[in-house]
C-alpha atoms as a PDB file:
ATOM      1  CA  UNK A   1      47.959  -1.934 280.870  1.00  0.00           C
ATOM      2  CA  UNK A   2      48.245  -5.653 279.699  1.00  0.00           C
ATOM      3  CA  UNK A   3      46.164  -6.809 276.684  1.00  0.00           C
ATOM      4  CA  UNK A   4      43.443  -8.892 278.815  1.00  0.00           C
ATOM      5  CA  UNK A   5      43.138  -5.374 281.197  1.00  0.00           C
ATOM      6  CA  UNK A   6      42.954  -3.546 278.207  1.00  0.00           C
ATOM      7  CA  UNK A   7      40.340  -5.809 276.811  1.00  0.00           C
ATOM      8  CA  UNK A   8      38.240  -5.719 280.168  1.00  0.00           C
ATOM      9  CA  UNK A   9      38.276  -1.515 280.192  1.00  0.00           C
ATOM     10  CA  UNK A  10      37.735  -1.468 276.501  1.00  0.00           C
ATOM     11  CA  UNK A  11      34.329  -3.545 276.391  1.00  0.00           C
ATOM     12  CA  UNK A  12      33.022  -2.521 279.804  1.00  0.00           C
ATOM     13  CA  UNK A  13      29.273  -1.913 279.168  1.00  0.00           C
ATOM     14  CA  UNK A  14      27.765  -3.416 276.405  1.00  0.00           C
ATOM     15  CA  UNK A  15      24.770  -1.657 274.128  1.00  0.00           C
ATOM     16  CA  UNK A  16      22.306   1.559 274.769  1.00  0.00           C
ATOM     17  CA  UNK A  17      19.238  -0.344 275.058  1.00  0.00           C
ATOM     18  CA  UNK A  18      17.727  -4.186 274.845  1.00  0.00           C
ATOM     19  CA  UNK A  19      15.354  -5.529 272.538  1.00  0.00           C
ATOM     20  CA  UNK A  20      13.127  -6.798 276.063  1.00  0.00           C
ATOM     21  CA  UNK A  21      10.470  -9.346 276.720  1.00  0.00           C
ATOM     22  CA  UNK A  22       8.434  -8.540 279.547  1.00  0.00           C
ATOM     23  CA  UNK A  23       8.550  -9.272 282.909  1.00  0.00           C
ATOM     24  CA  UNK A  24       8.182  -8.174 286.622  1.00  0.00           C
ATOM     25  CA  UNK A  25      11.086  -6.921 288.558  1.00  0.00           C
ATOM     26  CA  UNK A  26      11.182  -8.080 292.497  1.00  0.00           C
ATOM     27  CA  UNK A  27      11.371  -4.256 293.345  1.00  0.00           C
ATOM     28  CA  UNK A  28      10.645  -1.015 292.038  1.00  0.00           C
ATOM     29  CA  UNK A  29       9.680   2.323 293.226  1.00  0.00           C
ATOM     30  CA  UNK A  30       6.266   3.132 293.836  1.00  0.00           C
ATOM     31  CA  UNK A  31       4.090   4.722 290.873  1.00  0.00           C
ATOM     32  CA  UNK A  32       6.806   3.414 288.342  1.00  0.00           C
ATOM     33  CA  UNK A  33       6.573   0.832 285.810  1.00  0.00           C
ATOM     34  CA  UNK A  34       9.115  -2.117 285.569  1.00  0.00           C
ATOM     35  CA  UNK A  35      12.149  -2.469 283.628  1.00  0.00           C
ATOM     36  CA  UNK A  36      11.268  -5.217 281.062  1.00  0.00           C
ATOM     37  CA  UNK A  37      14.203  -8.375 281.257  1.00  0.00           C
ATOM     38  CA  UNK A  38      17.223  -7.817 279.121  1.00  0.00           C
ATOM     39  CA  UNK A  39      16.042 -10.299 275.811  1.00  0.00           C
ATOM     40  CA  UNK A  40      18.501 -13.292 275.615  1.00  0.00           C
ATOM     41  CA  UNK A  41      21.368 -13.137 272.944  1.00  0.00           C
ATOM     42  CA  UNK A  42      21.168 -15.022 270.106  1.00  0.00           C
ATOM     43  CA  UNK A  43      22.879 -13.999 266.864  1.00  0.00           C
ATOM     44  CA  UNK A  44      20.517 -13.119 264.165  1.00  0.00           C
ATOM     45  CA  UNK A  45      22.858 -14.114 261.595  1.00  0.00           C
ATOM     46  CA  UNK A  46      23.848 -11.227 260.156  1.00  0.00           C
ATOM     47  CA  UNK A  47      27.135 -11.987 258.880  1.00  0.00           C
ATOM     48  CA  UNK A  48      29.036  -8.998 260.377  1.00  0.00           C
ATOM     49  CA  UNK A  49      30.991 -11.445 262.873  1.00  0.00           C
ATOM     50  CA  UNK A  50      34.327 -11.672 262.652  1.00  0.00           C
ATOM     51  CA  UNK A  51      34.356 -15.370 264.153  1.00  0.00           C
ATOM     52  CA  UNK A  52      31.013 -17.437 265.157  1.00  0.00           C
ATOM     53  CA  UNK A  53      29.045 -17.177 267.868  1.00  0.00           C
ATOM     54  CA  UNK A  54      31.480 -18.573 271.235  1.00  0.00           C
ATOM     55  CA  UNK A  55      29.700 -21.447 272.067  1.00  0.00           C
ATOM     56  CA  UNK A  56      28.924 -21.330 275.474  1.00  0.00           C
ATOM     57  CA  UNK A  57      27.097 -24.667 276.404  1.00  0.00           C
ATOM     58  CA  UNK A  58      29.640 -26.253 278.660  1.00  0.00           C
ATOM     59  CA  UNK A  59      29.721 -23.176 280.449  1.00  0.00           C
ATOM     60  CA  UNK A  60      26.910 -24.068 283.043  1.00  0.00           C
ATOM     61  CA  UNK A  61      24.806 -21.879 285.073  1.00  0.00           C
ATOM     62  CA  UNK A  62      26.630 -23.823 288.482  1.00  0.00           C
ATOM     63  CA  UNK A  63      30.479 -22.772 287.061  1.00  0.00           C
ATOM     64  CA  UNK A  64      28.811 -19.339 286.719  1.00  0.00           C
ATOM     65  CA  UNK A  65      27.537 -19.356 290.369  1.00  0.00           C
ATOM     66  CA  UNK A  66      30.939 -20.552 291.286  1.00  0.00           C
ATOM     67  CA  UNK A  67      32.677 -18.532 289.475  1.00  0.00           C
ATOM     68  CA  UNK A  68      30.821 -14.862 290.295  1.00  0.00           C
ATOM     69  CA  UNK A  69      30.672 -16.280 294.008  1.00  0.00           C
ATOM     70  CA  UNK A  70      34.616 -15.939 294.179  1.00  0.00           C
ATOM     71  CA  UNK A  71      34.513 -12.275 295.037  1.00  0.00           C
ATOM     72  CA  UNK A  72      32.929 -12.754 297.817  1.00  0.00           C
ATOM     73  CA  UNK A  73      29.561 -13.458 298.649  1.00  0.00           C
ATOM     74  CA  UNK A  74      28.707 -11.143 300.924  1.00  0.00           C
ATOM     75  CA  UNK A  75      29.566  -8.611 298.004  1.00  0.00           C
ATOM     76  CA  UNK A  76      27.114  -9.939 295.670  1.00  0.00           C
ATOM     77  CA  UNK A  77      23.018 -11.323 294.824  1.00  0.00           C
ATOM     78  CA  UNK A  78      22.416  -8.906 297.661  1.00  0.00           C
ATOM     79  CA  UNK A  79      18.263  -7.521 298.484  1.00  0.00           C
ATOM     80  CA  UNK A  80      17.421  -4.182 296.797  1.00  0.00           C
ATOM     81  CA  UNK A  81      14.933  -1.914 296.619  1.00  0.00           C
ATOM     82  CA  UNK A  82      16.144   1.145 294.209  1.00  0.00           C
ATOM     83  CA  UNK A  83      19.098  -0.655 291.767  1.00  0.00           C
ATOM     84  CA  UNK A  84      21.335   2.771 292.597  1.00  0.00           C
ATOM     85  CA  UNK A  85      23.082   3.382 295.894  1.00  0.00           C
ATOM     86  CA  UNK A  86      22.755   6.775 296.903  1.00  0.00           C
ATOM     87  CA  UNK A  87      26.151   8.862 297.396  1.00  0.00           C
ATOM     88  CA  UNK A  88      26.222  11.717 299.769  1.00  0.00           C
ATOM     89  CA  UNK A  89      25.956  15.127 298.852  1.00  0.00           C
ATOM     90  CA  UNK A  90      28.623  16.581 296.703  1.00  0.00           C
ATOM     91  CA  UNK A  91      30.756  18.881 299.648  1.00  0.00           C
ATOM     92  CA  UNK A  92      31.250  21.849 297.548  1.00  0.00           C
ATOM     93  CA  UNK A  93      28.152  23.828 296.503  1.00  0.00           C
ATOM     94  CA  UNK A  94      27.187  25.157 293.271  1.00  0.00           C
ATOM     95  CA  UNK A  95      30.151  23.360 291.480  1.00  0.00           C
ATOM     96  CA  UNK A  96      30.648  23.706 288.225  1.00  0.00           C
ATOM     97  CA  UNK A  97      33.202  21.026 286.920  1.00  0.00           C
ATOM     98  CA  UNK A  98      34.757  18.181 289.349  1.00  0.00           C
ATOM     99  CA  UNK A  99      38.638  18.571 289.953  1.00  0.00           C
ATOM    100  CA  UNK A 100      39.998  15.252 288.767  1.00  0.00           C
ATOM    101  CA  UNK A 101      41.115  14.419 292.730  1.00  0.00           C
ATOM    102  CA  UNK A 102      36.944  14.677 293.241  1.00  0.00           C
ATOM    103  CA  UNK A 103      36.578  12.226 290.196  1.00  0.00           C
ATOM    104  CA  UNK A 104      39.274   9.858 291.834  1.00  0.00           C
ATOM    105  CA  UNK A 105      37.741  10.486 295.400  1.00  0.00           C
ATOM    106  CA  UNK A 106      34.419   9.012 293.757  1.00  0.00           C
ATOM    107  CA  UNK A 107      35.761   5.946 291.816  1.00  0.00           C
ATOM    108  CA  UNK A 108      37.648   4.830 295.730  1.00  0.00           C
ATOM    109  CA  UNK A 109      34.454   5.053 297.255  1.00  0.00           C
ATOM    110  CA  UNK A 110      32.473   2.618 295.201  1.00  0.00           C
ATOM    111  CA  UNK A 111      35.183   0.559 295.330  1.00  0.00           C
ATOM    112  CA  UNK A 112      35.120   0.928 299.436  1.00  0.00           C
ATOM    113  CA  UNK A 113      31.268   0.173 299.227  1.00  0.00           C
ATOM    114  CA  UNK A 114      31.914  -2.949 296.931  1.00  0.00           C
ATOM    115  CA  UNK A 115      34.783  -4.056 299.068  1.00  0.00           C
ATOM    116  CA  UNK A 116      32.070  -3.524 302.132  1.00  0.00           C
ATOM    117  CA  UNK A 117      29.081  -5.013 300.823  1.00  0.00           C
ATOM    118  CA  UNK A 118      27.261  -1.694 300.663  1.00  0.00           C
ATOM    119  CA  UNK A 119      26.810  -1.812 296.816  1.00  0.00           C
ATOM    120  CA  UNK A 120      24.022  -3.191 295.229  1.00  0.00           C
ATOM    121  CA  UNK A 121      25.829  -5.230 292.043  1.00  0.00           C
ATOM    122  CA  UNK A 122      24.263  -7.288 289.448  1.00  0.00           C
ATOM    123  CA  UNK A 123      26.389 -10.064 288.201  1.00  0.00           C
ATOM    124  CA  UNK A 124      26.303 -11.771 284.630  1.00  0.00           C
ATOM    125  CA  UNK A 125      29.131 -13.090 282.066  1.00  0.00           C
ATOM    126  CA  UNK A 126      28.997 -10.276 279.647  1.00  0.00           C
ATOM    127  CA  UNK A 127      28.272 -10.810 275.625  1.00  0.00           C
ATOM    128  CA  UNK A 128      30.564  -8.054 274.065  1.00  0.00           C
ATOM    129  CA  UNK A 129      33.518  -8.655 276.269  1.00  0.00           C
ATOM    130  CA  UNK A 130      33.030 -12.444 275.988  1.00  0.00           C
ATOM    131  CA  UNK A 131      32.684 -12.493 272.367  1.00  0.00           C
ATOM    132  CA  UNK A 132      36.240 -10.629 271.945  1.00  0.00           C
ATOM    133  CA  UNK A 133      38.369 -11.975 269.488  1.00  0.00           C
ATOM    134  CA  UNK A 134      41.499 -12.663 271.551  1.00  0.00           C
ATOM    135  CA  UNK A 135      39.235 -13.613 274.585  1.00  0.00           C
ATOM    136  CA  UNK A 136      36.571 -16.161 273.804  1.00  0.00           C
ATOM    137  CA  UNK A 137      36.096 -17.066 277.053  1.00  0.00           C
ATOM    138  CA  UNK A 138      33.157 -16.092 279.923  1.00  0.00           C
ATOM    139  CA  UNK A 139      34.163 -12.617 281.179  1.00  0.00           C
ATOM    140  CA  UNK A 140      32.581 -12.447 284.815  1.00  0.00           C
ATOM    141  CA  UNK A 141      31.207  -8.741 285.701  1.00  0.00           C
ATOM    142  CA  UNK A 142      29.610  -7.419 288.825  1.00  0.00           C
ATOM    143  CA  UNK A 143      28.600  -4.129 288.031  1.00  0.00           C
ATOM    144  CA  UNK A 144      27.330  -1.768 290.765  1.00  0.00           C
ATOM    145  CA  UNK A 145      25.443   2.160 290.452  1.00  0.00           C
ATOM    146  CA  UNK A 146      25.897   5.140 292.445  1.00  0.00           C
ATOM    147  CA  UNK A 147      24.690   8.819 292.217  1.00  0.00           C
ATOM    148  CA  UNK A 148      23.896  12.021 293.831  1.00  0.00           C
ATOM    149  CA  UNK A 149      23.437  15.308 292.569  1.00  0.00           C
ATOM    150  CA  UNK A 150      26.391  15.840 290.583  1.00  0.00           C
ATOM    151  CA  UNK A 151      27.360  12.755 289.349  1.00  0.00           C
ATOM    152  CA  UNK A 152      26.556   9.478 288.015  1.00  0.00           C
ATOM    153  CA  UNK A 153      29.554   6.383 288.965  1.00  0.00           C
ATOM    154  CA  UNK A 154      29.339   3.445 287.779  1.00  0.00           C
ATOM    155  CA  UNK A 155      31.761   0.436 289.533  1.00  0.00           C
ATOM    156  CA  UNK A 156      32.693  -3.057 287.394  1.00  0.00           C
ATOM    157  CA  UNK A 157      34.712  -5.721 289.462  1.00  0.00           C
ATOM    158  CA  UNK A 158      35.812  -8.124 286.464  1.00  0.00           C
ATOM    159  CA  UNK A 159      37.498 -11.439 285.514  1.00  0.00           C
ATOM    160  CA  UNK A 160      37.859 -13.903 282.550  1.00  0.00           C
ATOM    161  CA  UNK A 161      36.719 -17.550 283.703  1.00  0.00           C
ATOM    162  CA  UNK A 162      40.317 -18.740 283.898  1.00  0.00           C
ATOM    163  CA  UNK A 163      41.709 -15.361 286.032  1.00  0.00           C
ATOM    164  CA  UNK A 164      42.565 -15.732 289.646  1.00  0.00           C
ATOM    165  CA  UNK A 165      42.033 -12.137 290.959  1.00  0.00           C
ATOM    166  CA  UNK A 166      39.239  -9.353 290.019  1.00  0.00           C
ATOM    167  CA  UNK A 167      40.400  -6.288 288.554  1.00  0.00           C
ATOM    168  CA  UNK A 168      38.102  -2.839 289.704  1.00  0.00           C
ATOM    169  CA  UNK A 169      37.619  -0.567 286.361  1.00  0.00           C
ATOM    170  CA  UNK A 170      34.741   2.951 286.863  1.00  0.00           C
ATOM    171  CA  UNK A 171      33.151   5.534 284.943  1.00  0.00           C
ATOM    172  CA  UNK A 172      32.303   8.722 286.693  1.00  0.00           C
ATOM    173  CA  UNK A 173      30.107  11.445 284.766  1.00  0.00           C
ATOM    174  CA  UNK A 174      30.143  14.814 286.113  1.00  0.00           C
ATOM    175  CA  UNK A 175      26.586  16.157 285.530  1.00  0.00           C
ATOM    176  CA  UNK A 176      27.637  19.511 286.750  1.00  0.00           C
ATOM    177  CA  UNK A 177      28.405  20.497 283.402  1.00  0.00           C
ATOM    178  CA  UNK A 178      27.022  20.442 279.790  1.00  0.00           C
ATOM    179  CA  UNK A 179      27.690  18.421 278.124  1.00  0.00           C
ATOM    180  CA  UNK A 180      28.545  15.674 280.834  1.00  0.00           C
ATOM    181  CA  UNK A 181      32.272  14.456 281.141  1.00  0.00           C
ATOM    182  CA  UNK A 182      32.631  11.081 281.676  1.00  0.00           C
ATOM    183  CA  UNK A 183      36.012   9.767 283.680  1.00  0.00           C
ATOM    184  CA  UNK A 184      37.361   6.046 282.720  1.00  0.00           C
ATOM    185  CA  UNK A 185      39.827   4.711 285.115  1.00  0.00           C
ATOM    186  CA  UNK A 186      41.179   0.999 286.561  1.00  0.00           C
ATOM    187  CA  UNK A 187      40.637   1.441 290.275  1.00  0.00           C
ATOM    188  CA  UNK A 188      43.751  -0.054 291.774  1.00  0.00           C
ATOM    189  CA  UNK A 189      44.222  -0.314 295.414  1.00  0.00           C
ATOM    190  CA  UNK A 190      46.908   2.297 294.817  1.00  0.00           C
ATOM    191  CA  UNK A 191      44.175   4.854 293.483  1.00  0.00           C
ATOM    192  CA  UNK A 192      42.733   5.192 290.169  1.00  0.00           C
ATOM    193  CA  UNK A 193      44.527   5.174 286.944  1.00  0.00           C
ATOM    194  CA  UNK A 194      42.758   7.542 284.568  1.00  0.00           C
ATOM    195  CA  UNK A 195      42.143   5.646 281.070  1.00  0.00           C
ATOM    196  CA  UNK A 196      41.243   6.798 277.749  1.00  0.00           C
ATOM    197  CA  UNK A 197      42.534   5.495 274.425  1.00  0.00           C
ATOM    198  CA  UNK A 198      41.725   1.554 275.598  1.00  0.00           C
ATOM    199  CA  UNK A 199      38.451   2.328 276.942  1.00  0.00           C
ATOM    200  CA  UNK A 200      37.299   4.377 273.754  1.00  0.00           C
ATOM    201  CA  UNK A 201      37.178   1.285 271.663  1.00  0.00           C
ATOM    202  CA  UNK A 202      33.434   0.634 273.084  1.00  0.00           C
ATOM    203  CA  UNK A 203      32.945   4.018 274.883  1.00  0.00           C
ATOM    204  CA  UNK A 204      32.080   6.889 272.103  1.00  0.00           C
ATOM    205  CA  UNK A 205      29.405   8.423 274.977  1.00  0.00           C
ATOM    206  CA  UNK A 206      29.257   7.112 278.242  1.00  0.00           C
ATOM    207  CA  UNK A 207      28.081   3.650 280.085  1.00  0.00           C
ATOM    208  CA  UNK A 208      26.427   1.491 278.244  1.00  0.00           C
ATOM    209  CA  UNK A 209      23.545  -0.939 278.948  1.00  0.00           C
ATOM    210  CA  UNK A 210      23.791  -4.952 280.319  1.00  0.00           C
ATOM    211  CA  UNK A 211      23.802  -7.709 278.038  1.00  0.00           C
ATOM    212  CA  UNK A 212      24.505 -11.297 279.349  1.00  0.00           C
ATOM    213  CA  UNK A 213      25.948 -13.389 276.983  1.00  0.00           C
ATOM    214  CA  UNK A 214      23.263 -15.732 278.160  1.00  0.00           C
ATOM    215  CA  UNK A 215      19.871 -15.601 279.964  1.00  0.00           C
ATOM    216  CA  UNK A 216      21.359 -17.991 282.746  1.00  0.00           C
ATOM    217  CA  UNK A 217      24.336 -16.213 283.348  1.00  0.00           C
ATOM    218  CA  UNK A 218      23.081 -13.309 285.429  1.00  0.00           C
ATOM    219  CA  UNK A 219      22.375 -13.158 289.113  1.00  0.00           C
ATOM    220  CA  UNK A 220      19.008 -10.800 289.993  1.00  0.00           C
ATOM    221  CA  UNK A 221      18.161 -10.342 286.065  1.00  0.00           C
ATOM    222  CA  UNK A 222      15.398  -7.397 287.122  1.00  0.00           C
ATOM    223  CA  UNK A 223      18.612  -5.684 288.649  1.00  0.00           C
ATOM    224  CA  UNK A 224      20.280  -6.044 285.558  1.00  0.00           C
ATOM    225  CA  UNK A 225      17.001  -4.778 283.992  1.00  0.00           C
ATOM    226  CA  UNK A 226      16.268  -1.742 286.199  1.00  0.00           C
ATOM    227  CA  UNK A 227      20.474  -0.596 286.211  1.00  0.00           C
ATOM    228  CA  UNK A 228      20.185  -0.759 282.210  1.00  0.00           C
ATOM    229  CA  UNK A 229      16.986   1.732 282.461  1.00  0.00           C
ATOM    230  CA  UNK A 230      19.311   3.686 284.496  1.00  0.00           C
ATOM    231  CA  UNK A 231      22.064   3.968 282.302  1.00  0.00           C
ATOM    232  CA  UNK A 232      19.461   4.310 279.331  1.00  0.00           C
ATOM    233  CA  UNK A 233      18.526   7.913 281.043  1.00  0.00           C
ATOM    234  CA  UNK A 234      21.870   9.294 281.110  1.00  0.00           C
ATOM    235  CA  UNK A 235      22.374  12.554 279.511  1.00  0.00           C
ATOM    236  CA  UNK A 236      24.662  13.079 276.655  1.00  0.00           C
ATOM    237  CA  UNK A 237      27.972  13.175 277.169  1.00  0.00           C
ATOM    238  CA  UNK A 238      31.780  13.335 275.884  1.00  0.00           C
ATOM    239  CA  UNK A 239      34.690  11.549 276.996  1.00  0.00           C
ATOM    240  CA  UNK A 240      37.588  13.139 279.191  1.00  0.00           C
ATOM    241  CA  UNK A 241      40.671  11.544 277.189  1.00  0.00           C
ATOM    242  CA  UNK A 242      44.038  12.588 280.444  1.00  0.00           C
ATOM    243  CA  UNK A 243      47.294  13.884 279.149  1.00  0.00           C
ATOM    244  CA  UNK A 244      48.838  10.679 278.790  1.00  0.00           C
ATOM    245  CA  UNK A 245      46.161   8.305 277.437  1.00  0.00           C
ATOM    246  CA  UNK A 246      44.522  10.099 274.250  1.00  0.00           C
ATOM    247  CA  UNK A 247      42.245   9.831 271.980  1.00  0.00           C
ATOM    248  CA  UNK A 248      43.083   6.957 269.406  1.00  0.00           C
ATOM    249  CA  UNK A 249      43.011   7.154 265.778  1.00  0.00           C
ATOM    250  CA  UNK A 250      39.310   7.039 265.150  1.00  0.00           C
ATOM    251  CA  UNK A 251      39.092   5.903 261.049  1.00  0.00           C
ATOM    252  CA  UNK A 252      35.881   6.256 259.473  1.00  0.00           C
ATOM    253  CA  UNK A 253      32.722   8.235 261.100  1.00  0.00           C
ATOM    254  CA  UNK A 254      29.656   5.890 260.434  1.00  0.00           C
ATOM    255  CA  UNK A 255      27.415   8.244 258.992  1.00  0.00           C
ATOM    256  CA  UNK A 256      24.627   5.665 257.595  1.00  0.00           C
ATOM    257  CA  UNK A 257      21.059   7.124 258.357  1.00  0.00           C
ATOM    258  CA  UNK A 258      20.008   3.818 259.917  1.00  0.00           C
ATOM    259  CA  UNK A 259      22.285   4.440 262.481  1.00  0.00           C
ATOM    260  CA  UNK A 260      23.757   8.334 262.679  1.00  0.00           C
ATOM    261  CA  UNK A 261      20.122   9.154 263.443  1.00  0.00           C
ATOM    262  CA  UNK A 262      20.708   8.418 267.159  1.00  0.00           C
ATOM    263  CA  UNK A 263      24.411   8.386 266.631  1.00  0.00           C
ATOM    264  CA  UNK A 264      25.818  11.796 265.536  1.00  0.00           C
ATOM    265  CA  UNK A 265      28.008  14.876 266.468  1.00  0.00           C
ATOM    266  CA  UNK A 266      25.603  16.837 266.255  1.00  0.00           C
ATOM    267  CA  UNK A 267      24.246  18.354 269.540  1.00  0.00           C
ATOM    268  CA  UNK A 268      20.799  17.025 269.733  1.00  0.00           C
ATOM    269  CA  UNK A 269      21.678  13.571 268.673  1.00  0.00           C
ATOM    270  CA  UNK A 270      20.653  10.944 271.594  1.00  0.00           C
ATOM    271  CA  UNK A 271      24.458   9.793 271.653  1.00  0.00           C
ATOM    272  CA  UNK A 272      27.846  11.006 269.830  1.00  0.00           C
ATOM    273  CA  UNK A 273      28.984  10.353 266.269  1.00  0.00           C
ATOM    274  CA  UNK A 274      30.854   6.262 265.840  1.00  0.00           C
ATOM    275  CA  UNK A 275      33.958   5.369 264.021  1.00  0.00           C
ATOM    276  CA  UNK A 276      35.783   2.482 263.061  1.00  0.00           C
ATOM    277  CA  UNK A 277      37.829   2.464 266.056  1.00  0.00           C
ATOM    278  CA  UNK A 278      34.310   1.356 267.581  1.00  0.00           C
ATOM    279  CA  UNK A 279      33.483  -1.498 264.859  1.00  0.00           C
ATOM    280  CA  UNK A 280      33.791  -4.597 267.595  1.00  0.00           C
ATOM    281  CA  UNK A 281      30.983  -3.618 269.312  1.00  0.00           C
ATOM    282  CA  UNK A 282      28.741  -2.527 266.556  1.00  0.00           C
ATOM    283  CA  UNK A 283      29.631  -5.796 265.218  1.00  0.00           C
ATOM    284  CA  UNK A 284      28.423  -7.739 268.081  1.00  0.00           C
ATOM    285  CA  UNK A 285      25.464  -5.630 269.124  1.00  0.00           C
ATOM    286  CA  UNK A 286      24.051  -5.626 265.695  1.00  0.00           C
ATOM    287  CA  UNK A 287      24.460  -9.229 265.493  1.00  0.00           C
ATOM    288  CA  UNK A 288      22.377 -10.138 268.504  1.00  0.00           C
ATOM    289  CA  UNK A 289      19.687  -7.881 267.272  1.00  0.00           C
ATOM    290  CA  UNK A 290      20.499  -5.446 270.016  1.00  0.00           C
ATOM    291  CA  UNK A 291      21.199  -2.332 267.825  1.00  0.00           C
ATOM    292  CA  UNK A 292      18.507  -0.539 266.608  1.00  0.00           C
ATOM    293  CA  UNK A 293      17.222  -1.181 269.597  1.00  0.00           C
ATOM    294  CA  UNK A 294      13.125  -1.133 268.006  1.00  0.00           C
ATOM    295  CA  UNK A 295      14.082  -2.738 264.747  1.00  0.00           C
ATOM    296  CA  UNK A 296      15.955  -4.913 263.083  1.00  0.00           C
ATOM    297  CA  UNK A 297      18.256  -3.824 259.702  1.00  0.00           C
ATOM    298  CA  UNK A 298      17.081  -4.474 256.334  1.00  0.00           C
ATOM    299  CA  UNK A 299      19.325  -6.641 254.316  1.00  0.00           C
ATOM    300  CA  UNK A 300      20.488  -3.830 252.118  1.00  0.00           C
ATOM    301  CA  UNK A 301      20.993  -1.983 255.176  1.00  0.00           C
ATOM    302  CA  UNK A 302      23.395  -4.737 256.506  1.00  0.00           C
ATOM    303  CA  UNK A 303      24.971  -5.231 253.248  1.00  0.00           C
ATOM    304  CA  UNK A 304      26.043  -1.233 253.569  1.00  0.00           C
ATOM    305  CA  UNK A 305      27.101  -1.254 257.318  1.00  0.00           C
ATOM    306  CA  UNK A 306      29.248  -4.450 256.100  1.00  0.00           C
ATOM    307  CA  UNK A 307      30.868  -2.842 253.526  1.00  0.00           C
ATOM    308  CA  UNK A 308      31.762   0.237 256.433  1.00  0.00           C
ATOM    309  CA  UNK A 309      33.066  -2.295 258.805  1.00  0.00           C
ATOM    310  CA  UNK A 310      35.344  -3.820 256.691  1.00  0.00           C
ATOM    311  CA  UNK A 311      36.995  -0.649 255.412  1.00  0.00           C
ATOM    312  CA  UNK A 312      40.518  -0.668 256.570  1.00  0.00           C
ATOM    313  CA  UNK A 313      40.790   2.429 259.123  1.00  0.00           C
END
């Protein structure tokens, strides 16, 4: 996996939940209340960047439209009314555990229903991937949902500004066990090739919510809203890490109260323990006020998560 592929499947979703401003979604289901709009990202100067803020003001809402639009546009800014595409029914009842050819099986077929224009994607350049030190550049996503009763898959068809072709990246979570296992992979025409140590760097627990890097730079922004809700429900989960992609060398836990109170390894924590390995997108997500997602730190608080960060791991 080259470094920019790497850097795609690393930062592939991008925070739990969004500091929001409200708004009104074009569609919802009936008796449920709207997702409020993802807030816009500004840093809120906290000092934990490694570089500033990219500067994205030459980087128009039109070269975004153009840009997005080379996929294919009968693949994308599509009508919705529910934000995830309904799978079929798993064929094997009462399962307990997919068989990795199952988890494969899944990841081809959103990439079939993207390819088809049967999936329902949102499209935005994406802040944490964007904001990556050997990127700094607009990193296009289109990022689709599927699910039935067993599992949760999540499709992202991706590309810097300056990339001819898309690259297809997915995370599966098979809710058929408990904890859920969630499945990283690059979806190659070929079939899927199962990822782990890359995709750890932002992934300690599953899919994470949408942040545009700016409030232009998303197509249907109450899709963007209503798929982060989505991923906000998931259950807790833990990472399936193949044979020959393994865990990485994970430094430091981050065990500050301010943050191990929804981030722990401990069972009933909302989401797993962080470590070092993971400091990029805490970093960022921090930053832009993001993370905690109903507060922002204190500035002793930020002086202590500072001195975590830049702990050699």
């Amino acid at each position: 996996m080259n470094i920019d592929r790497y850097l795609r499947c690393a930062c592939f979703w991008l925070g739990f939940l969004a500091r929001v401003c409200a708004a009104e979604p074009a569609s919802k289901s009936p008796g449920s209340s709207p997702p409020a709009l993802i807030a816009p990202a500004a840093s809120v100067g906290t000092g934990l960047l490694l570089q500033p803020p990219l500067d994205l003001a030459w980087f128009t809402h039109e070269m975004f439209v153009t840009n997005a639009s080379s996929v294919g546009t009968n693949r994308i800014h599509r009508p919705w009314t529910s934000p995830v595409v309904t799978l079929p029914a798993h064929r094997r009842s009462g399962v307990n555990g997919l068989k990795e050819e199952e988890v494969k099986a899944y990841m081809m077929d959103a990439r079939r229903r993207f390819d088809a224009g049967e999936a329902v994607p949102l499209s935005d350049a994406g802040l944490i991937s964007t904001q990556e030190d050997v990127v700094r550049r607009p990193m296009l996503n289109h990022i689709a949902a599927f699910s039935n009763a067993v599992v949760r898959v999540y499709l992202l068809v991706q590309k810097t500004s300056t990339d001819k072709g898309w690259s297809y990246f997915s995370i599966v979570q098979d809710l058929t066990v408990n904890p859920a296992v969630d499945y990283y992979a690059e979806v190659r025409q070929t079939g899927p090739k199962l990822e782990g140590t890359s995709c750890y760097k932002c992934h300690s627990s599953g899919p994470l919510a949408i942040h545009p890097a700016r409030e232009d730079l998303v197509l249907d922004a109450p899709l963007a809203a209503a798929i982060g809700r989505h991923i906000a429900s998931q259950p807790r989960s833990i990472f399936h890490f193949p044979a020959d992609s393994p865990a990485p060398e994970r430094g430091e836990v981050l065990a500050l109260k301010f943050c191990s109170r929804c981030h722990s390894s401990d069972p009933d924590a909302d989401r797993d323990a962080l470590y070092q390995v993971q400091s990029h997108p805490i970093r960022i997500l921090v930053d832009f006020g993001y993370m905690p997602p109903d507060r922002r730190l204190k500035p002793e608080e930020i002086v202590a998560l500072k001195a975590w960060l830049d702990r050699k791991q």
